[in-house]
Protein backbone atom coordinates (compact mmCIF):
# COMPACT_ATOMS: atom_id res chain seq x y z
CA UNK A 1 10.55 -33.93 -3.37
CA UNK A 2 11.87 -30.76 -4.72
CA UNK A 3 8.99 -29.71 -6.77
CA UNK A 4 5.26 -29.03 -6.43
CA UNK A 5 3.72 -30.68 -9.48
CA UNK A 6 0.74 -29.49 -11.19
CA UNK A 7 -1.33 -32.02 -12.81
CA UNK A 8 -4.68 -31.33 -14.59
CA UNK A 9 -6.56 -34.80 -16.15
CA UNK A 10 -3.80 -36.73 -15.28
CA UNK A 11 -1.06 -34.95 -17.34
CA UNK A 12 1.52 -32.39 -15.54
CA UNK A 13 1.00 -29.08 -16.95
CA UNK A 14 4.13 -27.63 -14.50
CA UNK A 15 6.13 -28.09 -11.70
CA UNK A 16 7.55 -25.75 -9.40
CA UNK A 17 10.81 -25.62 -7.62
CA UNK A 18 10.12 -25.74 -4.16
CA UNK A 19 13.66 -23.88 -3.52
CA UNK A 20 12.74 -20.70 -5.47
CA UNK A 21 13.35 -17.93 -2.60
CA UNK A 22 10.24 -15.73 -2.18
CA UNK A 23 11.96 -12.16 -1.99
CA UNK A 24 10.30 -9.53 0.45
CA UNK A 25 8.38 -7.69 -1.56
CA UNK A 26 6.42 -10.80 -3.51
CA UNK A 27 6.23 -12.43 0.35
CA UNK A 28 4.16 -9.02 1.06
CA UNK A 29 2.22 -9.15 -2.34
CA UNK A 30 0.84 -12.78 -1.34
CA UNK A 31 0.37 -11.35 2.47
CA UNK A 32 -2.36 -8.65 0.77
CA UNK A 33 -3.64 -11.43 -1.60
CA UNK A 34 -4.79 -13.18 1.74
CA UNK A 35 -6.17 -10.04 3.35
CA UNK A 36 -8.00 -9.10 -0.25
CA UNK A 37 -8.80 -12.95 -0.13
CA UNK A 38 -10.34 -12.56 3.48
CA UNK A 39 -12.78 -10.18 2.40
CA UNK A 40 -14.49 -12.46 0.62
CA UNK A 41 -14.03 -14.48 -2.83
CA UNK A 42 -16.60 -16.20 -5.08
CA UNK A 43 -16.04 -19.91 -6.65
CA UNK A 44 -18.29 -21.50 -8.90
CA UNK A 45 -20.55 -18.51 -8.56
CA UNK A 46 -20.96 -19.09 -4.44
CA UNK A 47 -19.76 -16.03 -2.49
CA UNK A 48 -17.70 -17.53 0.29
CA UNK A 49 -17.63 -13.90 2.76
CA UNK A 50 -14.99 -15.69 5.28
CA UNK A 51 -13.14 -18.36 3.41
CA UNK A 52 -10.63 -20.99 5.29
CA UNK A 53 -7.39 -21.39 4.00
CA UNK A 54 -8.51 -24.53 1.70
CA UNK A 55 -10.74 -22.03 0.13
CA UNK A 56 -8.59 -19.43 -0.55
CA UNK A 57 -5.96 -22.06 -2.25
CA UNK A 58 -8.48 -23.35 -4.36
CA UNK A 59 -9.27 -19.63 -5.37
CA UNK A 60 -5.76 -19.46 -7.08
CA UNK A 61 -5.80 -22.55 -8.19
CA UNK A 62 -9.01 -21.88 -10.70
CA UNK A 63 -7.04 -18.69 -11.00
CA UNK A 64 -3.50 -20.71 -11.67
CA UNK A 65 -5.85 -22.81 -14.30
CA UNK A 66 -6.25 -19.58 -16.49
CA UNK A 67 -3.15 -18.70 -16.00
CA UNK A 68 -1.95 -21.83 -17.86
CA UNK A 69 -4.03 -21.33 -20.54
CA UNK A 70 -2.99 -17.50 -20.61
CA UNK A 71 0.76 -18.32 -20.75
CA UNK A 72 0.76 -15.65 -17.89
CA UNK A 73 3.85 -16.18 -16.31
CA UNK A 74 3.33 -13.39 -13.18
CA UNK A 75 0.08 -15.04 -12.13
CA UNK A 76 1.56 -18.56 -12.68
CA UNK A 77 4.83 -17.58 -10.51
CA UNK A 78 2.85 -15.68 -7.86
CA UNK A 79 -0.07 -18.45 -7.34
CA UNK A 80 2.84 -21.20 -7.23
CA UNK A 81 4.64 -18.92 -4.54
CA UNK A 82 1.50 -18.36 -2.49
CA UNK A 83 0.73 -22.45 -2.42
CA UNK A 84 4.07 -23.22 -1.45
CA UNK A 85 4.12 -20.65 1.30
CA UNK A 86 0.37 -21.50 2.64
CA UNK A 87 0.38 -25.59 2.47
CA UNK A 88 3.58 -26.68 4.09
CA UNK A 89 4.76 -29.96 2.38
CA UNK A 90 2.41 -29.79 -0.63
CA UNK A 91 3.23 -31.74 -2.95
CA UNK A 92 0.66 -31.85 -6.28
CA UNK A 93 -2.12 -30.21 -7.25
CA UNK A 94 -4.10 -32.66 -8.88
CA UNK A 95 -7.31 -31.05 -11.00
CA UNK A 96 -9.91 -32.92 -12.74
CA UNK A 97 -11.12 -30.73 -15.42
CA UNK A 98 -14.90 -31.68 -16.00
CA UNK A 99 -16.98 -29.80 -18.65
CA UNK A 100 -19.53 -29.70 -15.32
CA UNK A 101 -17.20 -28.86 -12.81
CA UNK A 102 -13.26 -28.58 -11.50
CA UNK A 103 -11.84 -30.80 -8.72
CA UNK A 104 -8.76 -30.03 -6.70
CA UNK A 105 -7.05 -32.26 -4.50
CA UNK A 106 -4.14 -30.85 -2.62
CA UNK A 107 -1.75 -33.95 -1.84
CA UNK A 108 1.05 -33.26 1.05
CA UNK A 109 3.96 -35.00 1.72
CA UNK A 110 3.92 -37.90 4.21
């Protein structure tokens, strides 16, 4: 597969080419994202003060989902770029959009 699809109650939203270069200076952007990241995030109002990497991704993916909504192209183009470089052979992002809660299920390539 070529592209990472993005699919929110069943319906892709976007899909992005998994050949899109990262240049050097957005590879060093998403390198202080983690560090930022590893200081400590908050999701669903829990302060996680080491997360993992699966915590961190689903940080921009709630971020990616406002994004969408936003139209905001940088944050949609920099969240795609920082998934593609942390979860070698992902694949979709599938996100169940409940009005109690969001689920994220990264699916890799086999």
């Amino acid at each position: 597969m070529k592209t990472i699809k993005f699919i929110i109650n069943d319906d892709v939203v976007f899909e992005h080419d998994k050949d899109t270069a990262i240049p050097e200076e957005k590879a060093e952007f998403l390198n202080k994202m983690d560090k930022d990241m590893g200081k400590g995030l908050k999701i669903n109002g829990e302060l996680i003060s080491k997360p993992n990497q699966e915590e961190r991704s689903r940080f921009i993916v709630l971020n990616l989902i406002k994004a969408f909504q936003q139209d905001n192209h940088a944050i949609i183009s920099a969240s795609c770029a920082y998934l593609m470089s942390r979860i070698p052979g992902l694949h979709e992002v599938r996100i169940s959009h409940l009005p109690e809660n969001i689920d994220i299920d990264f699916v890799i390539e086999q």
